[in-house]
PDB file of N, CA and C in Angstrom:
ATOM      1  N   UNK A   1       0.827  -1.181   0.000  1.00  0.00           N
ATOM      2  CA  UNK A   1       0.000   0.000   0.000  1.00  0.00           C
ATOM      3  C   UNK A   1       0.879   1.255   0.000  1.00  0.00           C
ATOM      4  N   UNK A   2       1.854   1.208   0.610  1.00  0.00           N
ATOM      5  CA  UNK A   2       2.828   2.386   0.980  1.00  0.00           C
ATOM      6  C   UNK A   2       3.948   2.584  -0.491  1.00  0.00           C
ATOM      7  N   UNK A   3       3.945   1.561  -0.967  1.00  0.00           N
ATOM      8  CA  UNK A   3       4.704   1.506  -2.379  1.00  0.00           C
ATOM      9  C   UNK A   3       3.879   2.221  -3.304  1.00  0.00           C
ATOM     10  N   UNK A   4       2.501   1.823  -3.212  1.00  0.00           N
ATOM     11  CA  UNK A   4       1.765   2.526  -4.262  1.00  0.00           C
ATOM     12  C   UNK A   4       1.531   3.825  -3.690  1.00  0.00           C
ATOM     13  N   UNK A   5       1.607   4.549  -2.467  1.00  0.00           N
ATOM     14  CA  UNK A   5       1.596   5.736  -2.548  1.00  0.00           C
ATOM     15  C   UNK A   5       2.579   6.541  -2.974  1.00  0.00           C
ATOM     16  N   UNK A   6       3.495   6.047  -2.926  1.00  0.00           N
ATOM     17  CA  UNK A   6       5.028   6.486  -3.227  1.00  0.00           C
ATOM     18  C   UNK A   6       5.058   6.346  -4.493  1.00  0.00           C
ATOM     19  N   UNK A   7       4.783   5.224  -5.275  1.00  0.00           N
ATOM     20  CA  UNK A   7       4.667   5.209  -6.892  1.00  0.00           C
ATOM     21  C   UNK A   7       3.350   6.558  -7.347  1.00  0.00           C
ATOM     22  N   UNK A   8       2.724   6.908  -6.907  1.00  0.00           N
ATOM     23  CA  UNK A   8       1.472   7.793  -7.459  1.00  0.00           C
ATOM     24  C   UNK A   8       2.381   8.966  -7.112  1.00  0.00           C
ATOM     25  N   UNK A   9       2.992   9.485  -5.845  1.00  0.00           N
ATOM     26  CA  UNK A   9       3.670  10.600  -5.870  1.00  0.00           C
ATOM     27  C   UNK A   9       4.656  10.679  -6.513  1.00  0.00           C
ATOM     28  N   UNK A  10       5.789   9.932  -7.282  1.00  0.00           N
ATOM     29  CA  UNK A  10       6.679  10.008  -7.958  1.00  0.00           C
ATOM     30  C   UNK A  10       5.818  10.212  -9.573  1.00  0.00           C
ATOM     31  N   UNK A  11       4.530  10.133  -9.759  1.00  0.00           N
ATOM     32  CA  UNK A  11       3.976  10.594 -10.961  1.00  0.00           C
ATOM     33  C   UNK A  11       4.253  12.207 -11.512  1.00  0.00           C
ATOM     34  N   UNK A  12       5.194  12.521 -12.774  1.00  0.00           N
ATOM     35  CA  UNK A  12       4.969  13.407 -12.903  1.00  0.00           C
ATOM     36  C   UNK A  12       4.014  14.527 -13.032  1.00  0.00           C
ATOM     37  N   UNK A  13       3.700  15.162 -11.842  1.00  0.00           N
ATOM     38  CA  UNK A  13       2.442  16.367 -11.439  1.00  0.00           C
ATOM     39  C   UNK A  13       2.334  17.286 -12.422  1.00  0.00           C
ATOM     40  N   UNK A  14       3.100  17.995 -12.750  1.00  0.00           N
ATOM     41  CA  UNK A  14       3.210  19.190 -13.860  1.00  0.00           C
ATOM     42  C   UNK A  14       2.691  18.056 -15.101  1.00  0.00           C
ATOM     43  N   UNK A  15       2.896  17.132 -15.487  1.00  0.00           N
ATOM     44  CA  UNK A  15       2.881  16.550 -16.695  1.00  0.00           C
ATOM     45  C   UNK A  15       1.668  16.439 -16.762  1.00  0.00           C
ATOM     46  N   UNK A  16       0.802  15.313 -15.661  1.00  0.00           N
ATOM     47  CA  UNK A  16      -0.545  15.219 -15.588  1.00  0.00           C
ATOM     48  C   UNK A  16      -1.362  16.177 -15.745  1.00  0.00           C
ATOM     49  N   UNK A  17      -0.859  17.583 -15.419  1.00  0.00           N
ATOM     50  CA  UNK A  17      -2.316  18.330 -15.038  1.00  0.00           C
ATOM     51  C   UNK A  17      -2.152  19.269 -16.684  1.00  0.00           C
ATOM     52  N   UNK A  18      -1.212  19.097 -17.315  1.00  0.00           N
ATOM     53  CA  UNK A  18      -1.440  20.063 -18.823  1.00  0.00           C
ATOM     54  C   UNK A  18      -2.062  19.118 -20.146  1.00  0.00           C
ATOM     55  N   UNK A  19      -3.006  20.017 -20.371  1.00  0.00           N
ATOM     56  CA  UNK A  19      -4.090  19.063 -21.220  1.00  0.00           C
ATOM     57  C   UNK A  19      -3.269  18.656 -22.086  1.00  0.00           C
ATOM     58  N   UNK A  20      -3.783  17.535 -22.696  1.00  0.00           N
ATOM     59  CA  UNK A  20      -3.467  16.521 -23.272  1.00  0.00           C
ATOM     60  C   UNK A  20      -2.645  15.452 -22.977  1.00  0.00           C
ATOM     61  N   UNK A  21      -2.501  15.622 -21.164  1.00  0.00           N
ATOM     62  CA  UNK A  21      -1.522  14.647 -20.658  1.00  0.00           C
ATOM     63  C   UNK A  21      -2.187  13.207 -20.550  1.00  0.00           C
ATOM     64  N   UNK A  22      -1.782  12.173 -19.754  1.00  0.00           N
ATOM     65  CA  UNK A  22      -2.473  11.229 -19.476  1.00  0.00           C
ATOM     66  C   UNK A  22      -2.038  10.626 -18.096  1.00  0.00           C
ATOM     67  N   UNK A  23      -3.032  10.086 -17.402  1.00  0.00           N
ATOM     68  CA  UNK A  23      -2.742   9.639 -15.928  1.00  0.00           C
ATOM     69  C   UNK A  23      -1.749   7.987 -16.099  1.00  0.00           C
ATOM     70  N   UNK A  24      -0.691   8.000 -15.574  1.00  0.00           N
ATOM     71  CA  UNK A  24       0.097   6.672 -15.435  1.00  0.00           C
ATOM     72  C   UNK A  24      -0.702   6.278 -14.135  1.00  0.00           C
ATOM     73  N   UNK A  25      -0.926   5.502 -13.993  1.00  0.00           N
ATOM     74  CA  UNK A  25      -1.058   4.943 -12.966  1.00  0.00           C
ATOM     75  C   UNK A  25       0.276   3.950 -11.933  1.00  0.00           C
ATOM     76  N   UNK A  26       0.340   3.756 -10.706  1.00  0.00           N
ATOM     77  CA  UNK A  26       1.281   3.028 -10.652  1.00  0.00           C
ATOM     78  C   UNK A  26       1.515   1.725 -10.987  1.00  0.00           C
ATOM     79  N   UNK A  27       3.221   1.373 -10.961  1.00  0.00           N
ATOM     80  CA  UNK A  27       3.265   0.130 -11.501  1.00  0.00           C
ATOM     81  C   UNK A  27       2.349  -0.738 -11.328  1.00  0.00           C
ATOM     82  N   UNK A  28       1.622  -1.999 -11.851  1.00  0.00           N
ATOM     83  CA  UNK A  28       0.953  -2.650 -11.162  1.00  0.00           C
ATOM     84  C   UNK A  28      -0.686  -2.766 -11.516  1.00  0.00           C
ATOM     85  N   UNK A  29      -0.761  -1.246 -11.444  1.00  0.00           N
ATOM     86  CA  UNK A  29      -1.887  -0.282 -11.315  1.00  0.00           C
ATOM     87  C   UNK A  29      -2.946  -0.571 -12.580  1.00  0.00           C
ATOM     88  N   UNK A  30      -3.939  -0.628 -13.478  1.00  0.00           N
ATOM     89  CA  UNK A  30      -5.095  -0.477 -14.279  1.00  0.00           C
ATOM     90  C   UNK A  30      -5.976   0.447 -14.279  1.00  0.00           C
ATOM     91  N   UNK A  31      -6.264   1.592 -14.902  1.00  0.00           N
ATOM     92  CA  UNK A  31      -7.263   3.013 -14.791  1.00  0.00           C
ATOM     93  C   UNK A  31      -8.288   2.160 -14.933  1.00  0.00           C
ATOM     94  N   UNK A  32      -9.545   2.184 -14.660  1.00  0.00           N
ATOM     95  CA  UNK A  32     -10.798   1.546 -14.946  1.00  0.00           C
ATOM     96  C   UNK A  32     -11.978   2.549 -15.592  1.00  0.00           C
ATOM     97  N   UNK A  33     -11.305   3.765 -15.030  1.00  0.00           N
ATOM     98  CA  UNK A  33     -12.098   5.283 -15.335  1.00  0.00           C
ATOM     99  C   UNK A  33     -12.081   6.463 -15.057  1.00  0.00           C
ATOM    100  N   UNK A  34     -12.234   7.480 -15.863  1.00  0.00           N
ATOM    101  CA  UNK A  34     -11.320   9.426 -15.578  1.00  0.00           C
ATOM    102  C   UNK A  34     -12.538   9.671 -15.615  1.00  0.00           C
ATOM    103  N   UNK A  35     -12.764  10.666 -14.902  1.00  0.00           N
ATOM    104  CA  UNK A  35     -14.094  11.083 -14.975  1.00  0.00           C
ATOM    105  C   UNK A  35     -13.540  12.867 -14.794  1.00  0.00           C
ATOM    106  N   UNK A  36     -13.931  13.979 -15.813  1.00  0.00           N
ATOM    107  CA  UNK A  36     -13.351  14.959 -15.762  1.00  0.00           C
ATOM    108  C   UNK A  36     -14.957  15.888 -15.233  1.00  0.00           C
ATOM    109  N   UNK A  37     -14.515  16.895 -13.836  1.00  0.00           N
ATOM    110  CA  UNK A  37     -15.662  17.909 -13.237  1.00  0.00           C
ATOM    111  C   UNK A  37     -15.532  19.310 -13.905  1.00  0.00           C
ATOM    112  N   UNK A  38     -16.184  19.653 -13.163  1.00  0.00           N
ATOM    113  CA  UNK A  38     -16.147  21.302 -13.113  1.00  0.00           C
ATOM    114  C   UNK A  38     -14.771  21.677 -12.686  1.00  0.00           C
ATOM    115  N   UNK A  39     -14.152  22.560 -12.749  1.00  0.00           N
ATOM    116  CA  UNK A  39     -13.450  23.532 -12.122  1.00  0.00           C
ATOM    117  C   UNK A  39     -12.253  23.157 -12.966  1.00  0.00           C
ATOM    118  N   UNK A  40     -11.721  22.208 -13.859  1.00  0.00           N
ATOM    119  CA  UNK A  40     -10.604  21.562 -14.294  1.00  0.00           C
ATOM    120  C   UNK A  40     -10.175  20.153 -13.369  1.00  0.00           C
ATOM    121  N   UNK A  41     -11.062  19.611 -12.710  1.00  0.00           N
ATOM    122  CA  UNK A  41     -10.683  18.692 -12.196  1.00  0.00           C
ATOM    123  C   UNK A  41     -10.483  17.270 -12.664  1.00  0.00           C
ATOM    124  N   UNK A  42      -9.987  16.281 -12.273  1.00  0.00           N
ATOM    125  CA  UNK A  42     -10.097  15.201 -13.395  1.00  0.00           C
ATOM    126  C   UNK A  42      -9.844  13.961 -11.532  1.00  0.00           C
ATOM    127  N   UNK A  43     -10.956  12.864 -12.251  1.00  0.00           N
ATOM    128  CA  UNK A  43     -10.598  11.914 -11.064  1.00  0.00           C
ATOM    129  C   UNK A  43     -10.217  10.878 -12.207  1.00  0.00           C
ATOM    130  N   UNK A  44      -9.068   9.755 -11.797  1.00  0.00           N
ATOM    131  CA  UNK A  44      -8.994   8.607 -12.201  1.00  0.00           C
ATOM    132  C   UNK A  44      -8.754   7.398 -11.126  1.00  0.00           C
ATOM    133  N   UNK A  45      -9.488   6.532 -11.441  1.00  0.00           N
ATOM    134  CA  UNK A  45     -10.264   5.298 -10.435  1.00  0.00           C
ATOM    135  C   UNK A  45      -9.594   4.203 -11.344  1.00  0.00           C
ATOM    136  N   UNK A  46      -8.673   3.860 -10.838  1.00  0.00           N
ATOM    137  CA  UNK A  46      -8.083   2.135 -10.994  1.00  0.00           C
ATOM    138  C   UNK A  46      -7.729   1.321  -9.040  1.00  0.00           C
ATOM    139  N   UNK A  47      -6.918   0.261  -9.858  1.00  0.00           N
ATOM    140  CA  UNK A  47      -7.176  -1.418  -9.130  1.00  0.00           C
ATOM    141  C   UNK A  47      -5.713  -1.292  -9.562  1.00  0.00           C
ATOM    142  N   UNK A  48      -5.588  -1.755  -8.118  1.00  0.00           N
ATOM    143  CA  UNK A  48      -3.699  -2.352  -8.329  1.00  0.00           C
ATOM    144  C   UNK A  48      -3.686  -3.839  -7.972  1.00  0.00           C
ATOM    145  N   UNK A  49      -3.187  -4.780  -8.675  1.00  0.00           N
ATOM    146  CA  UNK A  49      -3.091  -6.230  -8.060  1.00  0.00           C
ATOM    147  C   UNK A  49      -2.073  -6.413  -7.184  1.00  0.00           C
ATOM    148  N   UNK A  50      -1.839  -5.606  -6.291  1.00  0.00           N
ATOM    149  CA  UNK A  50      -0.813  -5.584  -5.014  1.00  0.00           C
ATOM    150  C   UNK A  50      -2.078  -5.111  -3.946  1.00  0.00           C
ATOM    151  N   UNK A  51      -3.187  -4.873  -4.009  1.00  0.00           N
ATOM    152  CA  UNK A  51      -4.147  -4.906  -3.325  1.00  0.00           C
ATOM    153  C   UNK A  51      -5.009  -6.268  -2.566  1.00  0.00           C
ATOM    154  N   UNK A  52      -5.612  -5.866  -1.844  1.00  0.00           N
ATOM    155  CA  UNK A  52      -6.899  -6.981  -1.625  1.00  0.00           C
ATOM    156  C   UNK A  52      -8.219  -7.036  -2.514  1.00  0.00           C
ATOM    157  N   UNK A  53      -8.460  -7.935  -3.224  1.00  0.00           N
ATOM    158  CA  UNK A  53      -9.062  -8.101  -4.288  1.00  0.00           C
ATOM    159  C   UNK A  53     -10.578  -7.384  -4.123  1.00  0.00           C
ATOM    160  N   UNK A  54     -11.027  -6.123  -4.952  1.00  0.00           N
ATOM    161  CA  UNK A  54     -11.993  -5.244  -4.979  1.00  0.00           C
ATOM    162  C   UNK A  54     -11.630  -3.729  -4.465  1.00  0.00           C
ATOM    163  N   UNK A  55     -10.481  -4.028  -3.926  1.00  0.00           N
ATOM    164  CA  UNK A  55      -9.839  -2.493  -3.605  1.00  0.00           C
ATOM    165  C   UNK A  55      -9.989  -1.796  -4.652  1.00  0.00           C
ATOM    166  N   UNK A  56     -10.069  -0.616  -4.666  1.00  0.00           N
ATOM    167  CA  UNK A  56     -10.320   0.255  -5.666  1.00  0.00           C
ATOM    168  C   UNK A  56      -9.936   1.760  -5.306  1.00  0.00           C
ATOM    169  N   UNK A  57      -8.704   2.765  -6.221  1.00  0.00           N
ATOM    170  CA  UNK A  57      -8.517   3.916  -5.843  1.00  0.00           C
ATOM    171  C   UNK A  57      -8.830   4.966  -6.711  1.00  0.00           C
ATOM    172  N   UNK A  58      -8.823   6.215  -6.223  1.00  0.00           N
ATOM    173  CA  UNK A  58      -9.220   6.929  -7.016  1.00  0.00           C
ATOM    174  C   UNK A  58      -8.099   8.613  -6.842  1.00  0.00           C
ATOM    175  N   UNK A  59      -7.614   8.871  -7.540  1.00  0.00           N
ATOM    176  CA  UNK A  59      -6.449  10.039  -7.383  1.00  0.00           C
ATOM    177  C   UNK A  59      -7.463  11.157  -8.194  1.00  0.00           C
ATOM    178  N   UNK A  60      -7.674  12.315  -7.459  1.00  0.00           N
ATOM    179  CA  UNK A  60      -8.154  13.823  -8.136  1.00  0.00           C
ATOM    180  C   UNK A  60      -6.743  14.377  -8.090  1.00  0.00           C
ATOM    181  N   UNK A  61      -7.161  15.586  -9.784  1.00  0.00           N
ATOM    182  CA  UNK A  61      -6.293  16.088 -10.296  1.00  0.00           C
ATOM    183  C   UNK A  61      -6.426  17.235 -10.476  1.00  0.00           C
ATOM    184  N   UNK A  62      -6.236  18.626 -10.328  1.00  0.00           N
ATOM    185  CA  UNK A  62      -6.614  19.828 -10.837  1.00  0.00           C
ATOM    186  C   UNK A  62      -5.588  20.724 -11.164  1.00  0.00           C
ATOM    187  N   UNK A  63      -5.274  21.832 -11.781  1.00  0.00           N
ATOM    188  CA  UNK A  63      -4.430  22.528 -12.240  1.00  0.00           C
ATOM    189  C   UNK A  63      -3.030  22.420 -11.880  1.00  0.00           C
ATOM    190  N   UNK A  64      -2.840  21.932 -10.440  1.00  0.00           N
ATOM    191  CA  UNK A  64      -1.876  21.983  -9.810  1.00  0.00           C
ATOM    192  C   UNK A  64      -1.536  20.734  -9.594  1.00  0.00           C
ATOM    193  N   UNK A  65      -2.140  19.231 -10.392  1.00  0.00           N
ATOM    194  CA  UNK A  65      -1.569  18.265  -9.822  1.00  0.00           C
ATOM    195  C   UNK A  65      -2.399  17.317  -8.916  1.00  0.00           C
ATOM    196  N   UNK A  66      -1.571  16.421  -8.293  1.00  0.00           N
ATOM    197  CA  UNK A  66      -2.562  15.587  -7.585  1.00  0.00           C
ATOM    198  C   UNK A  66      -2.753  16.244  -6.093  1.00  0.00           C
ATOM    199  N   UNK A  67      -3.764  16.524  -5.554  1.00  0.00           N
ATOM    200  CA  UNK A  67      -4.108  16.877  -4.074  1.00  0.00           C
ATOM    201  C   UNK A  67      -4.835  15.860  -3.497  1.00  0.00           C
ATOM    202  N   UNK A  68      -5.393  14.773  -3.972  1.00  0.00           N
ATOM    203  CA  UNK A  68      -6.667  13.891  -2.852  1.00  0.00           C
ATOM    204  C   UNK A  68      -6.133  12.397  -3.686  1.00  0.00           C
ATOM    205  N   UNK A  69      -6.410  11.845  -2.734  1.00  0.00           N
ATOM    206  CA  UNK A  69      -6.253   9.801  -3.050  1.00  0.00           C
ATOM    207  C   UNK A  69      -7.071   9.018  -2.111  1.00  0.00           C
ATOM    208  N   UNK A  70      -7.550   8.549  -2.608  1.00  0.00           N
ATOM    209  CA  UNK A  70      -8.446   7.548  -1.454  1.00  0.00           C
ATOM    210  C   UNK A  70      -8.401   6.033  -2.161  1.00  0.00           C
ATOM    211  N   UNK A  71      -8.645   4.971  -0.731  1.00  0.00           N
ATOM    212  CA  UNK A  71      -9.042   4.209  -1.401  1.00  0.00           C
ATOM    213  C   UNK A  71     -10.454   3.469  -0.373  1.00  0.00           C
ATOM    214  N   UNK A  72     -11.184   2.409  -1.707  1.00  0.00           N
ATOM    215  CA  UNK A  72     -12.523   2.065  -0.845  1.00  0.00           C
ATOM    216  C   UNK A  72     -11.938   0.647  -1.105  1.00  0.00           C
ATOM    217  N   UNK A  73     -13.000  -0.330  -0.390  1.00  0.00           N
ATOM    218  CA  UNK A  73     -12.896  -1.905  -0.104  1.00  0.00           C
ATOM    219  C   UNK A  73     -13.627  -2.806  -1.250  1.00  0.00           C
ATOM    220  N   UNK A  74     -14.118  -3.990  -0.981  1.00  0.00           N
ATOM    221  CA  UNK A  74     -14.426  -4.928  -2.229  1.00  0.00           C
ATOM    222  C   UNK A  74     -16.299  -4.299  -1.860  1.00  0.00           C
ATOM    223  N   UNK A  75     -16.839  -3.616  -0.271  1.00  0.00           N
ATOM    224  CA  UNK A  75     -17.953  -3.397  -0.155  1.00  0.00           C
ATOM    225  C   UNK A  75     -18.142  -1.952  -0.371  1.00  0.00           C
ATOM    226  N   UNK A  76     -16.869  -1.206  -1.248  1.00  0.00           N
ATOM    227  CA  UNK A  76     -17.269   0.127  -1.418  1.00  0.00           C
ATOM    228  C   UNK A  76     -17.327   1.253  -0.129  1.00  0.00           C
ATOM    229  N   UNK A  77     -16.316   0.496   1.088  1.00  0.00           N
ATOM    230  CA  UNK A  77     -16.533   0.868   2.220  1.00  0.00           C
ATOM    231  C   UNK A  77     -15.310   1.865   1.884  1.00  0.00           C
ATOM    232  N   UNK A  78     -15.328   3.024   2.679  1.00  0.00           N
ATOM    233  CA  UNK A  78     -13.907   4.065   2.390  1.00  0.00           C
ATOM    234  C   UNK A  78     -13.187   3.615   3.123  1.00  0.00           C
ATOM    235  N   UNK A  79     -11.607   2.898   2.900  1.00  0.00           N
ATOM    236  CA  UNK A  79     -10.403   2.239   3.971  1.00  0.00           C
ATOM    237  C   UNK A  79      -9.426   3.384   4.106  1.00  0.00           C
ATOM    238  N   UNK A  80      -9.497   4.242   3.476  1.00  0.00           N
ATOM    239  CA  UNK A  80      -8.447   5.797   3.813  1.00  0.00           C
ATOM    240  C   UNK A  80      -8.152   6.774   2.909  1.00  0.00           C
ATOM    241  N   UNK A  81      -7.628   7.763   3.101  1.00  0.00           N
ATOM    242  CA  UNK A  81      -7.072   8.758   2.590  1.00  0.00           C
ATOM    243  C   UNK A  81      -6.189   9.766   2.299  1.00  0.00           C
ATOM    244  N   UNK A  82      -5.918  10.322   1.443  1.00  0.00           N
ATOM    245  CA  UNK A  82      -4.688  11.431   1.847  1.00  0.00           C
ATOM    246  C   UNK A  82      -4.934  12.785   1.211  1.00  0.00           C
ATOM    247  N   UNK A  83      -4.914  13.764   1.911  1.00  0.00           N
ATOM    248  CA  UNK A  83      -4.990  14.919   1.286  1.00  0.00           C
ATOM    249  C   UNK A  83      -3.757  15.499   1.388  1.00  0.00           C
ATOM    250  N   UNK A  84      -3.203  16.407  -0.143  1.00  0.00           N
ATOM    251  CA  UNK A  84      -1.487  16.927   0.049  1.00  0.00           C
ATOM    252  C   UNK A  84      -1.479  18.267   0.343  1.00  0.00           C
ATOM    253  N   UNK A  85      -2.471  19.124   0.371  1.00  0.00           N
ATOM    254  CA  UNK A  85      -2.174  20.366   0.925  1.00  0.00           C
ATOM    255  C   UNK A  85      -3.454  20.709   2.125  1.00  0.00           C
ATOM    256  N   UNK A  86      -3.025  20.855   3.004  1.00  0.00           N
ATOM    257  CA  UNK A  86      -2.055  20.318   3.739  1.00  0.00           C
ATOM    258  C   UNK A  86      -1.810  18.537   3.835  1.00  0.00           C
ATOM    259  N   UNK A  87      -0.930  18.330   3.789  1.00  0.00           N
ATOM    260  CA  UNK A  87      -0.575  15.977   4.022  1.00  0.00           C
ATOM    261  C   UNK A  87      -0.790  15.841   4.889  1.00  0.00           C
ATOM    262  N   UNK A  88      -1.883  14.838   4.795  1.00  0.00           N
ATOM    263  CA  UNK A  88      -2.848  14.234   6.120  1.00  0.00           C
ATOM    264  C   UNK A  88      -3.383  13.291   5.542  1.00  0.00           C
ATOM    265  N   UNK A  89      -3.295  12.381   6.681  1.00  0.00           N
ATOM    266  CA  UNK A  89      -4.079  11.016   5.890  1.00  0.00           C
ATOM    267  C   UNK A  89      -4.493   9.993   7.090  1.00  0.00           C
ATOM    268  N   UNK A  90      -6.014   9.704   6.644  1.00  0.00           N
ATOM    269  CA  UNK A  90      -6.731   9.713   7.782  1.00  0.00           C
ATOM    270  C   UNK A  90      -7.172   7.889   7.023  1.00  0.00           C
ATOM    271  N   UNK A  91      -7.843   7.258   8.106  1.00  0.00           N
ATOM    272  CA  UNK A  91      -7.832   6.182   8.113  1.00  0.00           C
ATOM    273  C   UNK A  91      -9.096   4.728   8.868  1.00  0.00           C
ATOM    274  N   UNK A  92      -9.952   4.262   8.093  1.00  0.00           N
ATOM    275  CA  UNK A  92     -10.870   4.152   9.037  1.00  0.00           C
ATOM    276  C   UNK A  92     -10.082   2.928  10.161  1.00  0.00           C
ATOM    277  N   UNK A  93     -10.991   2.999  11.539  1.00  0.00           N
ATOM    278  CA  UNK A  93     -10.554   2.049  12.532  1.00  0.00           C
ATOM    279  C   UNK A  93     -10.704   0.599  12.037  1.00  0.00           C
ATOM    280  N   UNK A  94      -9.673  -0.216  12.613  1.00  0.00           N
ATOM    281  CA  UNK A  94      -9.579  -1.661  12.063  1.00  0.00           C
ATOM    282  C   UNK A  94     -10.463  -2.092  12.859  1.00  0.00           C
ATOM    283  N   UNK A  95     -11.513  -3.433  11.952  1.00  0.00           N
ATOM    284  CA  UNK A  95     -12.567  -3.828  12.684  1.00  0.00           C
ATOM    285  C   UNK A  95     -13.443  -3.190  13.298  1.00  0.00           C
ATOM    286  N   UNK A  96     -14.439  -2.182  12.518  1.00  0.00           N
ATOM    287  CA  UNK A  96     -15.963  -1.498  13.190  1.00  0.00           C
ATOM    288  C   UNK A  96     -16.518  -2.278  13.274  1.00  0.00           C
ATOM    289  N   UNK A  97     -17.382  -1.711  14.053  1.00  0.00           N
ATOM    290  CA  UNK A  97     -17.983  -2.373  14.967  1.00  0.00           C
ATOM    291  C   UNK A  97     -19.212  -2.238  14.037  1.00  0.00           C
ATOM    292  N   UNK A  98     -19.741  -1.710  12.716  1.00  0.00           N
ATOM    293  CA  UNK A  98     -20.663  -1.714  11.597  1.00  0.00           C
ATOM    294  C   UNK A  98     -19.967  -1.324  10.527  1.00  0.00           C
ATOM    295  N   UNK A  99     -19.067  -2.178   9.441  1.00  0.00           N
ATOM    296  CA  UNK A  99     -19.189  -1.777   8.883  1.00  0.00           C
ATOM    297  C   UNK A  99     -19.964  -1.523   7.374  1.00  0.00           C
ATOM    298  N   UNK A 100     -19.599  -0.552   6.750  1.00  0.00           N
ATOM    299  CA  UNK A 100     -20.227  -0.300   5.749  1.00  0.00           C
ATOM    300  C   UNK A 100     -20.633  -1.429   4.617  1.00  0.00           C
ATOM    301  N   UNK A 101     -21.579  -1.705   3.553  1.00  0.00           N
ATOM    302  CA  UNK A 101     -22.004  -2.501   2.878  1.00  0.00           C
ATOM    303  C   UNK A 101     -22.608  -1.953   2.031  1.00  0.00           C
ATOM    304  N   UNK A 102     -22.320  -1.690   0.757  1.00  0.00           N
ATOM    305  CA  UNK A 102     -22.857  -1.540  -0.679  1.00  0.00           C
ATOM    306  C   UNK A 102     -24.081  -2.385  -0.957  1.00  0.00           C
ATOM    307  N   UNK A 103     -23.282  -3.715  -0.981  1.00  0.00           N
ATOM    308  CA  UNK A 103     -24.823  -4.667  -1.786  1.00  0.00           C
ATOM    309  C   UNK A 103     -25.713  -5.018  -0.255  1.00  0.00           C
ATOM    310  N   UNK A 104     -25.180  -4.643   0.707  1.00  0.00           N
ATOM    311  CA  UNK A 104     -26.438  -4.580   2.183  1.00  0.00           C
ATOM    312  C   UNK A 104     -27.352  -3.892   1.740  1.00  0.00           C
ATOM    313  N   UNK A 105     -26.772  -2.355   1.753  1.00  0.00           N
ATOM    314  CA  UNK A 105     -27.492  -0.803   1.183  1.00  0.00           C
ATOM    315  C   UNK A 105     -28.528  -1.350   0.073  1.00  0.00           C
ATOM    316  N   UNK A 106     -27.614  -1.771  -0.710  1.00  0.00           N
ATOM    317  CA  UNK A 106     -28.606  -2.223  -2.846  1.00  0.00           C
ATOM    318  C   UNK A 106     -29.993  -3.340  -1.942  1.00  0.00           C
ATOM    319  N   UNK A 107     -29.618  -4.260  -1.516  1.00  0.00           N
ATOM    320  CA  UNK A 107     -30.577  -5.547  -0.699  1.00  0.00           C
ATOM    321  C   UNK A 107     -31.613  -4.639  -0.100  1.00  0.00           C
ATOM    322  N   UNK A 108     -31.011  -3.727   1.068  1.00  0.00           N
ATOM    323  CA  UNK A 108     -32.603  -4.151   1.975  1.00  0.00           C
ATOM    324  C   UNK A 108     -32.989  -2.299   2.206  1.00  0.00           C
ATOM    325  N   UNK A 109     -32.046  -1.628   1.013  1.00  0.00           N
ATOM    326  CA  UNK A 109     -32.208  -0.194   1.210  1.00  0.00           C
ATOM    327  C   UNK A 109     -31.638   0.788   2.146  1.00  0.00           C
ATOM    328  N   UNK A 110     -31.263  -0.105   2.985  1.00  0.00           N
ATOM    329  CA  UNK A 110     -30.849   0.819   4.480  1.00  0.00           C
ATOM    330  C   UNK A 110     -29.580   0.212   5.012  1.00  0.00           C
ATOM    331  N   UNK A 111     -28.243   1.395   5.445  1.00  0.00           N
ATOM    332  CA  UNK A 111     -27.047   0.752   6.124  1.00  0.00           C
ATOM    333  C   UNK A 111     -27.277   1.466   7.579  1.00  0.00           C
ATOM    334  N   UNK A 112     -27.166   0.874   8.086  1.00  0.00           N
ATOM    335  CA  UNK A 112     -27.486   1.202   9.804  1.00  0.00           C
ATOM    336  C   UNK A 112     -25.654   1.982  10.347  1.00  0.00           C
ATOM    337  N   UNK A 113     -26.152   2.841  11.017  1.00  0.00           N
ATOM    338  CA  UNK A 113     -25.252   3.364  11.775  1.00  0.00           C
ATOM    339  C   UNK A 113     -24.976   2.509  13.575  1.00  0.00           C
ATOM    340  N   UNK A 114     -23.713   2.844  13.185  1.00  0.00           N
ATOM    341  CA  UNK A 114     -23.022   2.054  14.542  1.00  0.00           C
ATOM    342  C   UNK A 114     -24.033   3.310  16.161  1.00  0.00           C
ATOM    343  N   UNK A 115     -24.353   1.970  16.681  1.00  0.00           N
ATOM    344  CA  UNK A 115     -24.276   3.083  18.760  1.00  0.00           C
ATOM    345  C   UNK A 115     -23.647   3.455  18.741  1.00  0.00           C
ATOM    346  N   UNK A 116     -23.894   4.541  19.459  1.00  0.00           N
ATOM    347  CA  UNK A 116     -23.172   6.020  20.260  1.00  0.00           C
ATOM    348  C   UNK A 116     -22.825   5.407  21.275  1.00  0.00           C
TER     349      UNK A 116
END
């Protein structure tokens, strides 16, 4: 996991963010999909097979490069993040005590929140 963050930051930044560039992903790595917003932003969402199988990340891009990375689980659950201005990277707790579920949510409509 720590390799592939280090491989995404060694991505040339200036290169990515001037149109007509293209996102490398890291070694390993497969884009699955860019999805370009408002403001000049651009997200690209690939799968590294140095992962746990359904991991899935997603790096935003805007004028200046990469600022946000996250990645979610095989249930679409969010497992962490990093933001670069300011670098911080936050992380959910191992083993909740509820966690999150996509095809729970799709099944019965409703994901229940953990007790207070």
């Amino acid at each position: 996991m720590r390799a592939i963050l280090a491989a995404v930051l060694l991505v040339p930044l200036a290169d990515v963010a001037l149109a007509g560039s293209t996102f490398e992903p890291p070694e390993g790595c497969t884009v699955k999909l860019t999805v370009q917003s408002r403001g000049c932003r651009v997200s690209n969402h690939y799968t590294c097979t140095a992962d746990a199988p359904g991991d899935q990340w997603r790096a935003d891009f805007d004028q200046e490069g990469l600022f946000f990375l996250s990645r979610t689980d095989f249930r679409s659950q969010w497992v962490e993040s990093f933001d670069f201005f300011p670098t911080v990277r936050q992380t959910l707790d191992p083993n909740p005590e509820d966690p999150a579920s996509f095809s729970g949510l799709l099944a019965t409509g409703l994901d229940t929140l953990p007790s207070v």
